[in-house]
C-alpha atoms as a PDB file:
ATOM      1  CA  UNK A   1     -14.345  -1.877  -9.309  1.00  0.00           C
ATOM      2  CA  UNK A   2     -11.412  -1.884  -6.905  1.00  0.00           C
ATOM      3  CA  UNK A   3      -9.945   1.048  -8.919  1.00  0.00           C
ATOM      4  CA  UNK A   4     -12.962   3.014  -8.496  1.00  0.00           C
ATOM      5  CA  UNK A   5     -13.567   2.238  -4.927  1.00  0.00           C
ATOM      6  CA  UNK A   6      -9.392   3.007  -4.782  1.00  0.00           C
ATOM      7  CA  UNK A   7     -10.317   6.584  -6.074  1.00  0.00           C
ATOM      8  CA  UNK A   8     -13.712   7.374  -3.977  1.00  0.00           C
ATOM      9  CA  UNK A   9     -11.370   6.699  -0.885  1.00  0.00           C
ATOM     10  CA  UNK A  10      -9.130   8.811  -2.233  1.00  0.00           C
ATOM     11  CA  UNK A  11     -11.470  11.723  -2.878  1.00  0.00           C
ATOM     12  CA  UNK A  12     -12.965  11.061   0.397  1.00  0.00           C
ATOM     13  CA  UNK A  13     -10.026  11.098   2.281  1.00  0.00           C
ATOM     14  CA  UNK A  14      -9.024  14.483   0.461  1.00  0.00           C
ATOM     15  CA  UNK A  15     -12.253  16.145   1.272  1.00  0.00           C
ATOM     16  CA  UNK A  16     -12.151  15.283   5.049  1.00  0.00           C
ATOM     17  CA  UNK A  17      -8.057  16.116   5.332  1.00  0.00           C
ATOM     18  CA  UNK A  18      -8.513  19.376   3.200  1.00  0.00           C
ATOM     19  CA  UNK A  19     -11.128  20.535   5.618  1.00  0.00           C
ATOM     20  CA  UNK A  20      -9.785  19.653   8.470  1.00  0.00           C
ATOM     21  CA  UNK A  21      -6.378  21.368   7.936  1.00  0.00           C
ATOM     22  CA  UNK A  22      -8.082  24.743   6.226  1.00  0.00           C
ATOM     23  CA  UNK A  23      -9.607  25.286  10.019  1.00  0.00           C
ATOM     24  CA  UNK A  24      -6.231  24.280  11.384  1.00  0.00           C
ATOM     25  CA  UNK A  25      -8.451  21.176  13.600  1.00  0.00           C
ATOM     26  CA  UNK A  26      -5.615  18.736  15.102  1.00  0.00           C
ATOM     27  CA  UNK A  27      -6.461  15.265  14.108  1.00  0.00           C
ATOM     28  CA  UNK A  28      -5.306  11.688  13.495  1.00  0.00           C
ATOM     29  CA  UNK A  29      -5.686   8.448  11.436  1.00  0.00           C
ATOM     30  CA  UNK A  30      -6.484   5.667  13.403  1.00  0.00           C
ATOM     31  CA  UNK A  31      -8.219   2.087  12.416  1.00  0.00           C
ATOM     32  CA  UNK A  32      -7.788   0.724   8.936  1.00  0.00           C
ATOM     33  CA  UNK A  33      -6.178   3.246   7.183  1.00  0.00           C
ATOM     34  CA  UNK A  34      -3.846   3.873   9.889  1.00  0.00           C
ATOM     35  CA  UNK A  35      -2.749   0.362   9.785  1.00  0.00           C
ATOM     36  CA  UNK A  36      -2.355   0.408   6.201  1.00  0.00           C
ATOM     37  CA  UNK A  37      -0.082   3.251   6.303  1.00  0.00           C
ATOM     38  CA  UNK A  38       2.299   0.695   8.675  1.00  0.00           C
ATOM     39  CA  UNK A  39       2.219  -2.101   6.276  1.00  0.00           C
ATOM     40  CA  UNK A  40      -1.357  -4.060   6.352  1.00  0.00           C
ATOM     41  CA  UNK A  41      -2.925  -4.559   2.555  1.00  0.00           C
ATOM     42  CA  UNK A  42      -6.071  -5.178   3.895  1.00  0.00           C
ATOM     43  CA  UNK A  43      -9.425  -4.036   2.137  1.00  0.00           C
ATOM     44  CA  UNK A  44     -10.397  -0.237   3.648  1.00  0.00           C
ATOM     45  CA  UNK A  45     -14.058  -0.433   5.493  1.00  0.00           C
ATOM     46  CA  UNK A  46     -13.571   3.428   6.126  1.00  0.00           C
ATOM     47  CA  UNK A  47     -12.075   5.893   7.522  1.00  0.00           C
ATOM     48  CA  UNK A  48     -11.738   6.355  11.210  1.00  0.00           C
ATOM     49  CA  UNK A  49     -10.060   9.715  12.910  1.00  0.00           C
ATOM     50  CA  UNK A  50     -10.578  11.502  15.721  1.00  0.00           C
ATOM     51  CA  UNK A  51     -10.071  15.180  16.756  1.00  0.00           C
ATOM     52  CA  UNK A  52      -9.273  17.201  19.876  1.00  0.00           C
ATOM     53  CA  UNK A  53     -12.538  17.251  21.464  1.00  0.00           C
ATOM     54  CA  UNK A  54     -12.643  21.146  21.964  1.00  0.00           C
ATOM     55  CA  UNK A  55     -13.010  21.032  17.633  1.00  0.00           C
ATOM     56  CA  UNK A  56     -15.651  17.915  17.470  1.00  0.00           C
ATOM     57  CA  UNK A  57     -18.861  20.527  17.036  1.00  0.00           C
ATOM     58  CA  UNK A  58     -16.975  22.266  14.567  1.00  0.00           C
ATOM     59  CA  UNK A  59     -16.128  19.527  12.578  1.00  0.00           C
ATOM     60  CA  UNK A  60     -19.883  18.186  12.655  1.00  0.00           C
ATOM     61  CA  UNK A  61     -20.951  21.662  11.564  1.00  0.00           C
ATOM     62  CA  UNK A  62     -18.247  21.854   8.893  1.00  0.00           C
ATOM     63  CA  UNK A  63     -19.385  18.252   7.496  1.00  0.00           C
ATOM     64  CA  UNK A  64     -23.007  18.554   7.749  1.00  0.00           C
ATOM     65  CA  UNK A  65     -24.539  18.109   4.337  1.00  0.00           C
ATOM     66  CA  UNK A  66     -22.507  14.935   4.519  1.00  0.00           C
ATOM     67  CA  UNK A  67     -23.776  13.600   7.835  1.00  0.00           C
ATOM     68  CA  UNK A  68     -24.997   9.772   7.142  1.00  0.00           C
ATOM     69  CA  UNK A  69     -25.010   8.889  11.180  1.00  0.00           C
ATOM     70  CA  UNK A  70     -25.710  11.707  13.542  1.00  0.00           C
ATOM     71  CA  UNK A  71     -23.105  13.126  16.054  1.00  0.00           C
ATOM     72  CA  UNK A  72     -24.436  11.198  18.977  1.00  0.00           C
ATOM     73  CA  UNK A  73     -22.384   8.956  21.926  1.00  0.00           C
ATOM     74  CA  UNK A  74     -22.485   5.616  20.429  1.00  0.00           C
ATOM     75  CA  UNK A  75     -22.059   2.081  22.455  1.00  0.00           C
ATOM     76  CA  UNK A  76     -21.234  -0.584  19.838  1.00  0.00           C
ATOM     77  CA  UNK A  77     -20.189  -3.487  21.659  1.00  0.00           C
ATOM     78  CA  UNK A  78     -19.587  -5.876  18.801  1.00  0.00           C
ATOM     79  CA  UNK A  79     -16.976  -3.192  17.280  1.00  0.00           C
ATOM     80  CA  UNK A  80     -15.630  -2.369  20.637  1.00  0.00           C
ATOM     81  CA  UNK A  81     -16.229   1.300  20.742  1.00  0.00           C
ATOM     82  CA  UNK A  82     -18.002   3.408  23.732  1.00  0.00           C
ATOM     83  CA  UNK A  83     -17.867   6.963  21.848  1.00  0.00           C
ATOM     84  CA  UNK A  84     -19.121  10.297  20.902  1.00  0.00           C
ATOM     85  CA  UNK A  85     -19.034  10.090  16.944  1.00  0.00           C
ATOM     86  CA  UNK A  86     -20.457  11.631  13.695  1.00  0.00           C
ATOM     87  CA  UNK A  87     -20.868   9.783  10.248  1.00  0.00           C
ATOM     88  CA  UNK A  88     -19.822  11.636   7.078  1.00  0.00           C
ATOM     89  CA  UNK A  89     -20.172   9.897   3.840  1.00  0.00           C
ATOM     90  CA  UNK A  90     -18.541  11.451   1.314  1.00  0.00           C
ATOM     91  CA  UNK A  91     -18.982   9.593  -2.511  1.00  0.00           C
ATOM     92  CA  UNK A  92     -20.088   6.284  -1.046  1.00  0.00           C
ATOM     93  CA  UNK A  93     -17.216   6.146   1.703  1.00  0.00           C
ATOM     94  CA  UNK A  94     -17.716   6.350   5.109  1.00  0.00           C
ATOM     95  CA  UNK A  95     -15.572   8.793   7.108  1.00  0.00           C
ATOM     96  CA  UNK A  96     -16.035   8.502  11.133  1.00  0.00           C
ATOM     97  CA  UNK A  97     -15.241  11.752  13.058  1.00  0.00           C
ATOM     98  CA  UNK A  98     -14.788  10.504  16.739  1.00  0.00           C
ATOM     99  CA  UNK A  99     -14.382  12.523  20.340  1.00  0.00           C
ATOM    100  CA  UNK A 100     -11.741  11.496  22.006  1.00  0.00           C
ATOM    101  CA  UNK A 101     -13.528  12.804  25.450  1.00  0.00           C
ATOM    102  CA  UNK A 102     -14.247   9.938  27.059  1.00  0.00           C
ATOM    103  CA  UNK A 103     -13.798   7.265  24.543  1.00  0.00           C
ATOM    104  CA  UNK A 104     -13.469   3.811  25.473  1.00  0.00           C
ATOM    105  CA  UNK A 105     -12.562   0.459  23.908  1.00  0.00           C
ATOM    106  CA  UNK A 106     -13.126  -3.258  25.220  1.00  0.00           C
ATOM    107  CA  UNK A 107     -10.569  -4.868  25.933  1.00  0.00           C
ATOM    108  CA  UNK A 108     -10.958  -8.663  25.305  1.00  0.00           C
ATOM    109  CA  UNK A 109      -8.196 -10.122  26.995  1.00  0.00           C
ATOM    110  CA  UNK A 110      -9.908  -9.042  30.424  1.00  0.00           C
ATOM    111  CA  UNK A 111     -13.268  -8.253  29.157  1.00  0.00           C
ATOM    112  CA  UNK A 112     -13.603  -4.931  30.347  1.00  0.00           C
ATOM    113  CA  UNK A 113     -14.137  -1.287  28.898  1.00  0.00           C
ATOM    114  CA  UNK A 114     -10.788   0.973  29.049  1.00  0.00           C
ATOM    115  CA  UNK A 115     -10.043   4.685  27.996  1.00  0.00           C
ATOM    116  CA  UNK A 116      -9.233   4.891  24.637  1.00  0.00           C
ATOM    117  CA  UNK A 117      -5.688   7.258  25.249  1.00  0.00           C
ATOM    118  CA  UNK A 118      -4.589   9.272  22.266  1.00  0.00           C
ATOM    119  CA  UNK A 119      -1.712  11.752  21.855  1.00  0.00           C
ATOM    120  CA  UNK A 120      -2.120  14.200  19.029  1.00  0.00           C
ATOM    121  CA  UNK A 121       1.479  14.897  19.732  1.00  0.00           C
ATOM    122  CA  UNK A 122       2.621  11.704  19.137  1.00  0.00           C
ATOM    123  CA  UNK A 123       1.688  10.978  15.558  1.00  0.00           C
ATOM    124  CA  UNK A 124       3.397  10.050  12.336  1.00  0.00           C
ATOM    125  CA  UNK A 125       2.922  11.732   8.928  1.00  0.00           C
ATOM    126  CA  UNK A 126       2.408   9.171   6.008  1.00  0.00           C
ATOM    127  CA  UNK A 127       1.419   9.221   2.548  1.00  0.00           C
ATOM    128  CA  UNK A 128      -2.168   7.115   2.360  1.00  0.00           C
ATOM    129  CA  UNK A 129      -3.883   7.360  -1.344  1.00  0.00           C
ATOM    130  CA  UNK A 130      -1.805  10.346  -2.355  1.00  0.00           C
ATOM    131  CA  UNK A 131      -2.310  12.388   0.928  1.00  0.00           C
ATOM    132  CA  UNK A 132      -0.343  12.788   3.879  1.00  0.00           C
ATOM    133  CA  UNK A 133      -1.620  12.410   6.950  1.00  0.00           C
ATOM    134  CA  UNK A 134      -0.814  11.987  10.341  1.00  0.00           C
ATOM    135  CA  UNK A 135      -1.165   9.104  11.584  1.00  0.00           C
ATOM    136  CA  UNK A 136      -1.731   7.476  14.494  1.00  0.00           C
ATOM    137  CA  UNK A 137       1.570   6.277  16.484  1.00  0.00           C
ATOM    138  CA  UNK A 138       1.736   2.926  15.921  1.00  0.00           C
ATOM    139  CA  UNK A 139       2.976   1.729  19.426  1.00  0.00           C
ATOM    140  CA  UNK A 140      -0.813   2.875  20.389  1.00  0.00           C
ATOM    141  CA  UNK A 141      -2.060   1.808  17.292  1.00  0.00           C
ATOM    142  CA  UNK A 142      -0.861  -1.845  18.292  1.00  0.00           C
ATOM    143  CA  UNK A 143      -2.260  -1.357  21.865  1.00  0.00           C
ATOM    144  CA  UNK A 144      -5.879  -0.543  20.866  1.00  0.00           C
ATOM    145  CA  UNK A 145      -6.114  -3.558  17.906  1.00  0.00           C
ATOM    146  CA  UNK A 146      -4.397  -6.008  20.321  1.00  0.00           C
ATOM    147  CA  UNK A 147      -7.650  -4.769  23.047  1.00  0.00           C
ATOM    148  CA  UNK A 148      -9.754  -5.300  20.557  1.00  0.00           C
ATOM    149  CA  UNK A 149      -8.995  -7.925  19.167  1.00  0.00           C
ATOM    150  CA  UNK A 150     -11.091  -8.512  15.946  1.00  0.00           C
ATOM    151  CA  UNK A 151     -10.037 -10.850  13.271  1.00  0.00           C
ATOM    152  CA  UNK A 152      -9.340  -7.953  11.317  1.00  0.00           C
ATOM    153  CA  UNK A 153      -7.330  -6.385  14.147  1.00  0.00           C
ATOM    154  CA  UNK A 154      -5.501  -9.601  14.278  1.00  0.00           C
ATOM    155  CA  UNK A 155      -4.994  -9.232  10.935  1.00  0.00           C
ATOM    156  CA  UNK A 156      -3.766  -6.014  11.208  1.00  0.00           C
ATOM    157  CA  UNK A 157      -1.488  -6.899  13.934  1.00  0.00           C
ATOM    158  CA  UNK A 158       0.186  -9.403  12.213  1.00  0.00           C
ATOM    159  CA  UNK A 159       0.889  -7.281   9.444  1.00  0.00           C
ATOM    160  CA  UNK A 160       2.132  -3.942  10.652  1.00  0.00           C
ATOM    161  CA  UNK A 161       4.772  -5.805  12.909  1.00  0.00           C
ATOM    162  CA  UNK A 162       6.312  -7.927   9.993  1.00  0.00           C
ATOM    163  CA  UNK A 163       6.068  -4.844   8.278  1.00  0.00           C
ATOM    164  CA  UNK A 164       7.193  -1.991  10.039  1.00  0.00           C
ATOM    165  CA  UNK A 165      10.164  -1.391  12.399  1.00  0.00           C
ATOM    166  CA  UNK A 166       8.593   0.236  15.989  1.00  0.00           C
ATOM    167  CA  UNK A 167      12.161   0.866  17.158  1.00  0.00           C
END
């Protein structure tokens, strides 16, 4: 089962990167998979990337026959994310496309919403499930799991920074 799942993520993750990079759309790995690529083993719930917001429609366009949630601004507050974001779902994995116009996260420490900043400049390429992608820098990457603060963030946390040197 794991094996399969291994391979649908793989496949999705192909799809998504293959299409982004044949429009030449900037984007970035953030959330699970980012963290993985840093040194957490954690299961993958999906994958989470954003794009300059100037692309977003195109992207939703692009992806359309694979839309599973529509490209809407979504308040989850037990995730911690106040965003514009479409659903893909591409062979039973969910891929989320979000807009970084805007985007917030809650920050539990003080319990408060802040911006969600991300720098498509500042990224580093990794090889995730046999593609590379760029990643998410993981100095930011920290910053937003640490506001969160999820067990799985936690989790994350703990193991990207016995894991991986940020120097």
């Amino acid at each position: 089962m794991k094996k399969d799942s291994e391979q649908n993520q793989s496949e999705a993750l192909k799809w998504i990167v293959s299409l982004l990079n044949q429009h030449q759309i900037p984007f970035l790995i953030c959330g699970g998979l980012a963290a993985i690529g840093y040194g957490s083993n954690r299961q993958l719930n999906d994958i989470d990337l954003f794009v300059t917001s100037s692309h977003f429609k195109k992207v939703v366009s692009l992806g359309n026959q694979y839309i599973s949630k529509p490209a809407q601004h979504y308040c989850e507050t037990t995730e911690g994310w106040d965003l514009e974001y479409v659903q893909f779902e591409y062979r039973g994995i969910k891929i989320e496309v979000g807009n970084p116009d805007g985007a917030k996260i809650f920050d539990t420490s003080n319990d408060t919403w802040s911006a969600l900043k991300l720098d498509f400049s500042s990224i580093e390429s990794k090889t995730i499930l046999g593609i590379e992608v760029p990643l998410m820098n993981p100095k930011a990457l920290l910053e937003y799991k640490t506001k969160l603060g999820r067990p799985v963030d936690l989790q994350d946390i703990e193991a990207i920074t016995s894991s991986y040197s940020l120097t």
